[in-house]
N, C-alpha and C. Protein backbone atom coordinates (compact mmCIF):
# COMPACT_ATOMS: atom_id res chain seq x y z
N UNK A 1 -21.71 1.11 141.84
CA UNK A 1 -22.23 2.19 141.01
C UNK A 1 -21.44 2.21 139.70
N UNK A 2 -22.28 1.76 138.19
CA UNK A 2 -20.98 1.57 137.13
C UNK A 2 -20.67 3.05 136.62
N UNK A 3 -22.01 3.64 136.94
CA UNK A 3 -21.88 5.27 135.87
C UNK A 3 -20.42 5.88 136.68
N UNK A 4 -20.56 5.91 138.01
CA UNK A 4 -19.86 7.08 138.68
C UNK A 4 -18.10 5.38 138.18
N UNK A 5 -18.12 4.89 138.32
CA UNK A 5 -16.68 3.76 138.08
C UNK A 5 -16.40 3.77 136.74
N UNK A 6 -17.54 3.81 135.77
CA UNK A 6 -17.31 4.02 134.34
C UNK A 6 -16.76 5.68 134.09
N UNK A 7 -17.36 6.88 134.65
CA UNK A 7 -16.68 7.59 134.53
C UNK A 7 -15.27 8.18 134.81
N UNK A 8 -14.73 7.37 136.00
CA UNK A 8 -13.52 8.04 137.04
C UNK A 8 -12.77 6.59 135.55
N UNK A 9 -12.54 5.40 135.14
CA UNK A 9 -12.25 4.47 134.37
C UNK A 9 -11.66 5.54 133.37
N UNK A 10 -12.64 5.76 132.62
CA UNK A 10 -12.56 6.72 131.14
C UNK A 10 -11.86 7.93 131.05
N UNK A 11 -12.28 8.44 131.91
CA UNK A 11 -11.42 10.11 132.35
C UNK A 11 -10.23 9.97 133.00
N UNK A 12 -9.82 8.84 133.34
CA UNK A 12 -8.30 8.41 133.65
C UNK A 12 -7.54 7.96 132.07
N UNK A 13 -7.79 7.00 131.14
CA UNK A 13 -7.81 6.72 129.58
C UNK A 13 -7.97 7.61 129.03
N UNK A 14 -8.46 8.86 129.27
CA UNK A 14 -8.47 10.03 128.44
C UNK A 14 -7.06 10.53 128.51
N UNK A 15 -6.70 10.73 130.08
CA UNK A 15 -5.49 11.47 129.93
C UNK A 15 -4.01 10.85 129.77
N UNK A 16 -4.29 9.28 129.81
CA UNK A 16 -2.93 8.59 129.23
C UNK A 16 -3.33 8.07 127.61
N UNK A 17 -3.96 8.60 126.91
CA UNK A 17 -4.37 8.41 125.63
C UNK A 17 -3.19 9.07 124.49
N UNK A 18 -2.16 8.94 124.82
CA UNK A 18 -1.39 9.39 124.24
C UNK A 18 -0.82 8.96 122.66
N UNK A 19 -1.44 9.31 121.58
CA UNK A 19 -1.75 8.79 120.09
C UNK A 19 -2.94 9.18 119.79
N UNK A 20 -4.10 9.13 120.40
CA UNK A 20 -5.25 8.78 120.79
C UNK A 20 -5.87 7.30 121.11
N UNK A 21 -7.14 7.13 120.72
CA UNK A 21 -7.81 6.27 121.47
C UNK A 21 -7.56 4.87 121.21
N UNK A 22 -6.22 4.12 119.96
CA UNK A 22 -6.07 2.84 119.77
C UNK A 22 -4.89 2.48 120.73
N UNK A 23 -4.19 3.78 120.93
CA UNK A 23 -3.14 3.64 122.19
C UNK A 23 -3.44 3.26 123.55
N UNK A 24 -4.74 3.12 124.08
CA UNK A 24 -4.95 2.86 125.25
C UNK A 24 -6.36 1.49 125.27
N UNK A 25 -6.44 0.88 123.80
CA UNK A 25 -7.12 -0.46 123.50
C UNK A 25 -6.93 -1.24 124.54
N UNK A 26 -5.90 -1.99 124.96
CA UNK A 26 -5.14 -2.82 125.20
C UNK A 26 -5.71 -2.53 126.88
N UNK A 27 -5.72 -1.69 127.34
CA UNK A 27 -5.80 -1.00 128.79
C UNK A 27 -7.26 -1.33 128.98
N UNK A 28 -7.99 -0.70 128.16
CA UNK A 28 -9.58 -1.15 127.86
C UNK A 28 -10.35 -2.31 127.76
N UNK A 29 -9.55 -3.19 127.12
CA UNK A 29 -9.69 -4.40 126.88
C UNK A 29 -9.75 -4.94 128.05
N UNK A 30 -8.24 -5.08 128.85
CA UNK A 30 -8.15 -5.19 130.04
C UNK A 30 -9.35 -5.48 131.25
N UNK A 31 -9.56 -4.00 131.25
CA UNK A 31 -10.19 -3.64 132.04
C UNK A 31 -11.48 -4.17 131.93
N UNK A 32 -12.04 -4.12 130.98
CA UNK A 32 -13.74 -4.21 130.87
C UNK A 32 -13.82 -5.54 130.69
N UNK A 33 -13.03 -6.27 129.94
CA UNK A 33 -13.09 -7.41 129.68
C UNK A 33 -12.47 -8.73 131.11
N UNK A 34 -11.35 -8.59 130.92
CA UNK A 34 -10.96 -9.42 132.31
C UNK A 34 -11.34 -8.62 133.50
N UNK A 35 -10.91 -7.97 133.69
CA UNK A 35 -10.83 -7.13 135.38
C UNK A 35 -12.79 -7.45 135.64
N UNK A 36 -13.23 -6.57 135.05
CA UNK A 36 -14.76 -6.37 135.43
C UNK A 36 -15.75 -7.23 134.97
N UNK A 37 -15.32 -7.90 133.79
CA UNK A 37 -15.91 -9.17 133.19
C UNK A 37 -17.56 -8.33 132.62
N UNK A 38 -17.09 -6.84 132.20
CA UNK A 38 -18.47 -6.36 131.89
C UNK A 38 -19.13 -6.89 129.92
N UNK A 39 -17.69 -7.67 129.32
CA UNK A 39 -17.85 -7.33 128.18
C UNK A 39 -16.85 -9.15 128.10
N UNK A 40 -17.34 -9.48 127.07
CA UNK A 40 -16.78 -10.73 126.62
C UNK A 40 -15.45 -10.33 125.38
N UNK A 41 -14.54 -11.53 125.31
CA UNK A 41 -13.42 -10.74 124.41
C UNK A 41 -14.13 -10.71 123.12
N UNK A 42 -15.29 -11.36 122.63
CA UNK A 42 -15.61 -11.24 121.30
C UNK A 42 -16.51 -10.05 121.04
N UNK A 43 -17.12 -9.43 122.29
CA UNK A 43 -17.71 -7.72 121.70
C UNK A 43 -16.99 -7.29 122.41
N UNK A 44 -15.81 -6.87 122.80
CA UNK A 44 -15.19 -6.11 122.72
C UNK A 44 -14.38 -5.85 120.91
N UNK A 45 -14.04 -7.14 120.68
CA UNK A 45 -13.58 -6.87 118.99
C UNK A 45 -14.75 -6.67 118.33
N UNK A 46 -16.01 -6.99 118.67
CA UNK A 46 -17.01 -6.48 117.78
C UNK A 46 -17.76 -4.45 117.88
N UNK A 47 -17.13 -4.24 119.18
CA UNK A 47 -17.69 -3.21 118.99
C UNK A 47 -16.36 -2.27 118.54
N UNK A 48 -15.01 -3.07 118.46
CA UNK A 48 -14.03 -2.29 117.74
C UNK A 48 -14.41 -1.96 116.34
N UNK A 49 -14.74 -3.18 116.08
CA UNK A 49 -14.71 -2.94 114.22
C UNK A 49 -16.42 -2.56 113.94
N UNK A 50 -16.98 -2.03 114.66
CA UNK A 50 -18.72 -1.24 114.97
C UNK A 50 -17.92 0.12 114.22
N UNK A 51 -16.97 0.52 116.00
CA UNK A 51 -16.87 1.86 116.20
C UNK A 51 -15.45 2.13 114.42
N UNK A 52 -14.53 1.16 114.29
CA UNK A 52 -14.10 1.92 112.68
C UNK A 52 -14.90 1.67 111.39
N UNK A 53 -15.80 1.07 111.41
CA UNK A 53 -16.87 0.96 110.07
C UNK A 53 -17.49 2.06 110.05
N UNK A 54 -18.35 2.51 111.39
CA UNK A 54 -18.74 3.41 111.12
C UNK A 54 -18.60 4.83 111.06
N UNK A 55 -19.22 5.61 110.29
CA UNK A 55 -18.95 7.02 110.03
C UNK A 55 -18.45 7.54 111.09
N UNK A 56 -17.26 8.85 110.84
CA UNK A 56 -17.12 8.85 112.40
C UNK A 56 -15.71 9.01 112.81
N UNK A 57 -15.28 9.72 113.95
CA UNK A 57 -14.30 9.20 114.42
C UNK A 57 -14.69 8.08 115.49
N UNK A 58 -13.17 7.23 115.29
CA UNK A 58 -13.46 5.88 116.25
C UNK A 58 -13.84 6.07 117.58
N UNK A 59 -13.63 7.00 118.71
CA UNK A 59 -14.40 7.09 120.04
C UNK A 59 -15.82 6.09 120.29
N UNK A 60 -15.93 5.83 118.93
CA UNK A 60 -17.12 5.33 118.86
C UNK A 60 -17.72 4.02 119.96
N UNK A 61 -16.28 3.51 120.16
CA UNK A 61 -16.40 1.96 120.87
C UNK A 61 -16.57 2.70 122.64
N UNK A 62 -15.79 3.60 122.81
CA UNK A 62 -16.12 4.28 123.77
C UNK A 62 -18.09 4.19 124.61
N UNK A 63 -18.64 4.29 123.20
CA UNK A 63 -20.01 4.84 123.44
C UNK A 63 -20.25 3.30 123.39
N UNK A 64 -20.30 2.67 122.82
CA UNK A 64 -20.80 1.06 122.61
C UNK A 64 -20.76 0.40 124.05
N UNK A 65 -19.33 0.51 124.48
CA UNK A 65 -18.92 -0.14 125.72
C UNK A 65 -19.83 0.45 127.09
N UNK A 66 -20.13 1.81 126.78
CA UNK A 66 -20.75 2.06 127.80
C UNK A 66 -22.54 2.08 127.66
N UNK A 67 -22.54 1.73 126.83
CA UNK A 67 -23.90 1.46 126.10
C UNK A 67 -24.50 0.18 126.79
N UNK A 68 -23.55 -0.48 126.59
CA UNK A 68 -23.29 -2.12 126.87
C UNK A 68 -23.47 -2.24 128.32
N UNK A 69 -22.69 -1.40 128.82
CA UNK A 69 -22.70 -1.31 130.64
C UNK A 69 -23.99 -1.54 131.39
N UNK A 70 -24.48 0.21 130.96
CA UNK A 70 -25.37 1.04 131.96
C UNK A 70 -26.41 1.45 130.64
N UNK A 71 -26.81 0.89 129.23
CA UNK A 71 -27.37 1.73 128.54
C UNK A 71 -27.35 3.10 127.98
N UNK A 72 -28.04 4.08 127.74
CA UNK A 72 -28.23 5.71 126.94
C UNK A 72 -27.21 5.96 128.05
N UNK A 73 -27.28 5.83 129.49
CA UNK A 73 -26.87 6.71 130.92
C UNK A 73 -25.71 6.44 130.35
N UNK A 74 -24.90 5.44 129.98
CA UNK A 74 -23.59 4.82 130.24
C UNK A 74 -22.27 5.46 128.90
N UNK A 75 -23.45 5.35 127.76
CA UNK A 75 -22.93 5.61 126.23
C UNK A 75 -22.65 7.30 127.06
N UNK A 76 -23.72 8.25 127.24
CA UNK A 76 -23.04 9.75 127.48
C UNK A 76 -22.05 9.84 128.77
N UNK A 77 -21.96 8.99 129.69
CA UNK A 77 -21.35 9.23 130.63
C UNK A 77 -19.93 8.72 130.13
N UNK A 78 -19.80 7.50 129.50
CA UNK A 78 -18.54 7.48 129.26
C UNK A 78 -17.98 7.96 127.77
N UNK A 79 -19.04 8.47 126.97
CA UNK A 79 -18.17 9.48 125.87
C UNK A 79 -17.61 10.68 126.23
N UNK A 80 -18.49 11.09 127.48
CA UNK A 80 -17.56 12.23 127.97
C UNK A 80 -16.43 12.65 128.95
N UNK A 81 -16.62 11.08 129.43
CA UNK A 81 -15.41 11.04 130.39
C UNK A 81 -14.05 11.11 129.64
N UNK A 82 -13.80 10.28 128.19
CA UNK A 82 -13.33 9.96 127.23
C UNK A 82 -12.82 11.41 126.92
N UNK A 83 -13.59 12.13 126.37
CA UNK A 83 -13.56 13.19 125.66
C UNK A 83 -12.79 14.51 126.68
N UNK A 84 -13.89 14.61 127.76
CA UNK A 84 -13.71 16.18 128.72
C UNK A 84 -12.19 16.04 129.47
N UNK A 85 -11.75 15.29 129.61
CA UNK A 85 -10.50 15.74 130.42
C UNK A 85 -8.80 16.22 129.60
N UNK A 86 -9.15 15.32 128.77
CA UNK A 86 -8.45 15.60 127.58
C UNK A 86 -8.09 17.18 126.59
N UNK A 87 -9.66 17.40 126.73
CA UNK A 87 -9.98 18.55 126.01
C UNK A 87 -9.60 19.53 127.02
N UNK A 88 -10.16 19.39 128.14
CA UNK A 88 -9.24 20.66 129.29
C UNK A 88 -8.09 20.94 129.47
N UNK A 89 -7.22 19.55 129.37
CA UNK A 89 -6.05 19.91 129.82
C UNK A 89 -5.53 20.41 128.44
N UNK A 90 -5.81 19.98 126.88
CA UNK A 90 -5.59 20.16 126.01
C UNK A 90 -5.49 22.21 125.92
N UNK A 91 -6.57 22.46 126.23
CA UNK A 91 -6.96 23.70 126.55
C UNK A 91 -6.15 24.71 127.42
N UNK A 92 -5.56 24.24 128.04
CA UNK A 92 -4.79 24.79 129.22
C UNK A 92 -3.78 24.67 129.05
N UNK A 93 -3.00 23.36 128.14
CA UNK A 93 -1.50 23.69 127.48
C UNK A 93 -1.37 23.82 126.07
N UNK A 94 -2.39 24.02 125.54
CA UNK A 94 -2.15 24.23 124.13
C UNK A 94 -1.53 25.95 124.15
N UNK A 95 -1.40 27.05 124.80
CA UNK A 95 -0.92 28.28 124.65
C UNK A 95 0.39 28.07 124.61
N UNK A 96 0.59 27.28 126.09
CA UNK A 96 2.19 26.97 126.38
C UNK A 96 3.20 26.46 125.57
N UNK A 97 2.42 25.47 125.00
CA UNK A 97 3.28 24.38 124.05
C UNK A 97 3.60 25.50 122.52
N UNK A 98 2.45 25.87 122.59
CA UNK A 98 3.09 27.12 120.91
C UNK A 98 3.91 28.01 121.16
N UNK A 99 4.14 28.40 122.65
CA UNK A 99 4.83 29.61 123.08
C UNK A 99 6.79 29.02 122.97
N UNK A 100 6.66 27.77 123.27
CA UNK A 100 7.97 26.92 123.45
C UNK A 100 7.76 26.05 122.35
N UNK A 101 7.52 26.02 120.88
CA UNK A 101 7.36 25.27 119.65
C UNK A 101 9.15 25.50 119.54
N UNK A 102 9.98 26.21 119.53
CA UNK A 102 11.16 25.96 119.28
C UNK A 102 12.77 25.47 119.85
N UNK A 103 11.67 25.73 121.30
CA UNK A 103 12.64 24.85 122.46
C UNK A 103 13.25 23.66 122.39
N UNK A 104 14.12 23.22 122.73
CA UNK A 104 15.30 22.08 122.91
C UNK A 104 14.39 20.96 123.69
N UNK A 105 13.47 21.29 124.74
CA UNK A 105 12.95 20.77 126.05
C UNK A 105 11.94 19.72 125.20
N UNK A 106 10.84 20.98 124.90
CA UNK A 106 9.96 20.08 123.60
C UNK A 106 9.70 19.11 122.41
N UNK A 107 11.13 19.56 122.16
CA UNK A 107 11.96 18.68 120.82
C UNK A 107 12.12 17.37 121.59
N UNK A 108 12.85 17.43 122.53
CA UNK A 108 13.38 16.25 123.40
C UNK A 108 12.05 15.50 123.88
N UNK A 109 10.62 16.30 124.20
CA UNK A 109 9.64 15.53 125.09
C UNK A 109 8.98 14.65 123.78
N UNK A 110 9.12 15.32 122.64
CA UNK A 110 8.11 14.55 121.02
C UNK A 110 8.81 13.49 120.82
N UNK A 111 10.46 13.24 121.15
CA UNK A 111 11.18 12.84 120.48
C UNK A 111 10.93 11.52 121.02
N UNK A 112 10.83 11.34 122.62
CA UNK A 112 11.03 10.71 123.46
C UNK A 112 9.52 9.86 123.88
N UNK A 113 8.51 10.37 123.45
CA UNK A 113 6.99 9.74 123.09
C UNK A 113 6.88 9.07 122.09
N UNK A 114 7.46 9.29 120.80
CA UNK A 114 7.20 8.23 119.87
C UNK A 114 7.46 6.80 119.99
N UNK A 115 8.57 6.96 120.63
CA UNK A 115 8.33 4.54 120.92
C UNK A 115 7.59 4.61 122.08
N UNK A 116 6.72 5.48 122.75
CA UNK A 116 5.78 5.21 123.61
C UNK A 116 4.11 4.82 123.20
N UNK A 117 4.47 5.82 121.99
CA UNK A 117 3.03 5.88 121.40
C UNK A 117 3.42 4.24 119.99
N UNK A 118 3.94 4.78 119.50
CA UNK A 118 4.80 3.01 118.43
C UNK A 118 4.26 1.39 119.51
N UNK A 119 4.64 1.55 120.66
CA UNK A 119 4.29 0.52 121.83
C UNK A 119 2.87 0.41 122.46
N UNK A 120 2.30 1.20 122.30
CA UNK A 120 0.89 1.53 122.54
C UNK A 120 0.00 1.02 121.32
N UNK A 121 0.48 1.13 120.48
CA UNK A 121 -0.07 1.14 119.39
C UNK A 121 -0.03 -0.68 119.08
N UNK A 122 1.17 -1.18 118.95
CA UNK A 122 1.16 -2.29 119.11
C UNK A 122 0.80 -2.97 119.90
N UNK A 123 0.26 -2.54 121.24
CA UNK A 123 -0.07 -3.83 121.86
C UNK A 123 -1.35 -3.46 121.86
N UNK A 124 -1.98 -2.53 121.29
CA UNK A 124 -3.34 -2.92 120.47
C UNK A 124 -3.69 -3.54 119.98
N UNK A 125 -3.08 -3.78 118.76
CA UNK A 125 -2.46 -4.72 117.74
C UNK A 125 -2.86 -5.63 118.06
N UNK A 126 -1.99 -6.32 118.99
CA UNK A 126 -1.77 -7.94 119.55
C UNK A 126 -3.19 -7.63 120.75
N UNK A 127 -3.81 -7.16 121.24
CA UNK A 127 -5.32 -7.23 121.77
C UNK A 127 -6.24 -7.60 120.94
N UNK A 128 -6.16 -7.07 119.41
CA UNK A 128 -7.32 -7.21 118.76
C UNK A 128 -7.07 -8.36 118.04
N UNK A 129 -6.16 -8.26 117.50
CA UNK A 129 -5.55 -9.99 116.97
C UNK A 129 -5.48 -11.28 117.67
N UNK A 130 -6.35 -11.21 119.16
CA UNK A 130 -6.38 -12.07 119.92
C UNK A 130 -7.36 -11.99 120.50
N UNK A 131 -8.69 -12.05 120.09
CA UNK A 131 -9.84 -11.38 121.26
C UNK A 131 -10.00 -12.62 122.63
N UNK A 132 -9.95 -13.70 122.39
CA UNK A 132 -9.85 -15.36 123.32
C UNK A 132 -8.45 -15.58 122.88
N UNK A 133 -8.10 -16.94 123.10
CA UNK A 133 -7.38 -17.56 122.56
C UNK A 133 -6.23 -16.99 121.14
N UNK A 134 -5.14 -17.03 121.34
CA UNK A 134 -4.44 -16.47 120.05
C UNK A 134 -4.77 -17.48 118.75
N UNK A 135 -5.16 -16.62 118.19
CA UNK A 135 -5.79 -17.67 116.72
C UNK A 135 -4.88 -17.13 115.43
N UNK A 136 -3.95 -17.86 114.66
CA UNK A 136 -3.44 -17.94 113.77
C UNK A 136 -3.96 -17.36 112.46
N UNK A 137 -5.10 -17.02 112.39
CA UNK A 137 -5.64 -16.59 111.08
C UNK A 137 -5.80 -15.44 111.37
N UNK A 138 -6.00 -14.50 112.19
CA UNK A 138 -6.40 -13.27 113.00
C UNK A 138 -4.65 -13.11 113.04
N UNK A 139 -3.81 -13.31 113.09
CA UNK A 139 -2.64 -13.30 113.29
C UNK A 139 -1.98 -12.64 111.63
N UNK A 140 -2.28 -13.72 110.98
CA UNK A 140 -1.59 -13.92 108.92
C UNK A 140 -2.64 -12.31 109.02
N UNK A 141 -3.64 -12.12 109.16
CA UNK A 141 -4.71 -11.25 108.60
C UNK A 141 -4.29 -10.23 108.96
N UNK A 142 -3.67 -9.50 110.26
CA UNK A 142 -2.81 -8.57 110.44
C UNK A 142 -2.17 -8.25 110.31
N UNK A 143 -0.48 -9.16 110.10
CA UNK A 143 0.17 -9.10 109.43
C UNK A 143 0.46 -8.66 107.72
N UNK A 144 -0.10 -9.45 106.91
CA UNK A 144 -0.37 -9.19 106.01
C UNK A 144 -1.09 -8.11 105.37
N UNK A 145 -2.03 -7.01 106.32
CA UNK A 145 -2.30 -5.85 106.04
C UNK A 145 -1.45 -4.93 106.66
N UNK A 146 -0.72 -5.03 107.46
CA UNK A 146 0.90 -4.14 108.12
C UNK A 146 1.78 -4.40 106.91
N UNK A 147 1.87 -5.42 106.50
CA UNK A 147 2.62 -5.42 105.31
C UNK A 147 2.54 -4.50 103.84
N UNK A 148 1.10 -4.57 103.88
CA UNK A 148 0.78 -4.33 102.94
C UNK A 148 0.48 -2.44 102.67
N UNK A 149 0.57 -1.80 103.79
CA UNK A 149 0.48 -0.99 104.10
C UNK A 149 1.99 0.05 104.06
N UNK A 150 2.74 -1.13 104.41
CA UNK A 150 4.20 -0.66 104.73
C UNK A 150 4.93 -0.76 103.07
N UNK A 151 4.65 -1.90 102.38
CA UNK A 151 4.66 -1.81 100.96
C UNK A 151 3.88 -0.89 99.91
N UNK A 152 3.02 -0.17 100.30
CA UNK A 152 2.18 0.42 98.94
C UNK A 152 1.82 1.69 99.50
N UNK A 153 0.76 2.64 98.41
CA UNK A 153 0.14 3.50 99.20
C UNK A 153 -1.18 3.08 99.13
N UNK A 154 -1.59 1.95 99.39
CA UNK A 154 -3.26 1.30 99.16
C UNK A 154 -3.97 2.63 100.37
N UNK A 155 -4.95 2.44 100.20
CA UNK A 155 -5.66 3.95 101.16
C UNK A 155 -5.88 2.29 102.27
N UNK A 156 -5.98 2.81 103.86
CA UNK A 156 -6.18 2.23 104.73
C UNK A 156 -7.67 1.22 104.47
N UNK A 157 -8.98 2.04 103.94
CA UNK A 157 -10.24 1.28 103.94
C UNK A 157 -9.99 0.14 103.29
N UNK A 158 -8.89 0.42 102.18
CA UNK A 158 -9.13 -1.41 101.19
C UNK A 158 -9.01 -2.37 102.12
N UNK A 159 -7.73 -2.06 102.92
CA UNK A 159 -6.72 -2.90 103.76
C UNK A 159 -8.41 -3.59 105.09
N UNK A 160 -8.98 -2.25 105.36
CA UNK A 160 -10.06 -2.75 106.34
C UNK A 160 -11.11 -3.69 105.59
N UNK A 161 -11.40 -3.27 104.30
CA UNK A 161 -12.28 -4.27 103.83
C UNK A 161 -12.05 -5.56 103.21
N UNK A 162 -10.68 -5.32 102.86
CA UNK A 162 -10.13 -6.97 102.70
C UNK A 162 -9.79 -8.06 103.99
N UNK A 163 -9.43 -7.18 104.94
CA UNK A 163 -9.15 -8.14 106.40
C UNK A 163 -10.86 -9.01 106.68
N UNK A 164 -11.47 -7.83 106.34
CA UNK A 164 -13.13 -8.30 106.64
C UNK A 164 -13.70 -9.47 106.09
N UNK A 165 -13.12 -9.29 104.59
CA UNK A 165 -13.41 -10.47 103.79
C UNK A 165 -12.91 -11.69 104.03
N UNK A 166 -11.44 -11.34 104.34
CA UNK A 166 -10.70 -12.17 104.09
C UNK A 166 -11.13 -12.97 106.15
N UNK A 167 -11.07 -12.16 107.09
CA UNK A 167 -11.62 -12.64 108.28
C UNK A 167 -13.23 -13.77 107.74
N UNK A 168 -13.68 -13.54 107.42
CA UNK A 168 -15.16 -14.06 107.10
C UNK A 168 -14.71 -15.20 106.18
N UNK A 169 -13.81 -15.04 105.29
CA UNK A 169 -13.83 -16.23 104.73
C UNK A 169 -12.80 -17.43 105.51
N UNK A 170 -12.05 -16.91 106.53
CA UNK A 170 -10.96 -17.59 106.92
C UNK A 170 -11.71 -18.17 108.28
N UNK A 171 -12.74 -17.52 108.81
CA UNK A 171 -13.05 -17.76 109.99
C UNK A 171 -14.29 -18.29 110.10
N UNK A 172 -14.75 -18.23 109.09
CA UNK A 172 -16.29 -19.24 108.42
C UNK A 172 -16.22 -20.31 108.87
């Protein structure tokens, strides 16, 4: 049954989504791609760069992947698996967490997530920069927009539309 496996999948990734949704790529990838073999490594990077082109927040690949699955059934079942558990629990400690905004405890729990979420983040990174085979030009092309990012204040879209170009012309 993929709806009821696609949902218990997603609504588990919701609640270790910690950054949000590029922090738990790598897990996704994983999963759909090797484990279940529902998705090949090249749409999985294609429905990455679907879901940031288009308008939108990115969740978007969320809906693609399950689009891809199970069809219309699959896209709502797993945008909301994505979405609803998150938002509850969000709901249920968002009072708490403002009530203790000046605590020692809290300070210590933010402090202590950032090279979790920094590590998450990167081995995104190295997922999408590798959809098969590690390929060297997908490699310079990332790099070189981390760089470039870390050097300037270019707004993020140039950086996306030059990788694009520069992917298309390198990978032509």
């Amino acid at each position: 049954m993929n709806l009821v496996e696609l949902a218990l999948y997603f609504g588990l990734l919701s609640l270790v989504s910690v950054g949000g949704l590029p922090s738990v790529m790598p897990e996704m990838q994983r999963y759909t791609v090797e484990v279940k073999g529902w998705l090949t490594p090249e749409d999985f990077v294609q429905m990455f760069a679907l879901g940031q082109a288009a308008p939108g927040p990115n969740i978007l690949i969320v809906s693609l992947i399950g689009w891809k699955i199970a069809g219309l059934a699959g896209a709502l079942v797993a945008f909301a698996a994505m979405c609803g558990p998150t938002a509850v629990l969000t709901w249920c400690v968002a009072d708490l967490w403002e009530r203790f905004k000046d605590s020692a405890w809290r300070k210590d729990i933010q402090r202590a997530i950032s090279p979790i979420v920094v590590g998450m983040f990167l081995s995104a990174g190295l997922i999408l920069a590798t959809p098969g085979a590690p390929e060297w030009r997908l490699w310079a092309i990332a790099a070189a927009s981390a760089a470039a990012l870390v050097a300037t204040k270019i707004n993020p879209l140039w950086m996306i539309g030059a990788g694009g170009v520069l992917g298309a012309v390198l990978l032509a």
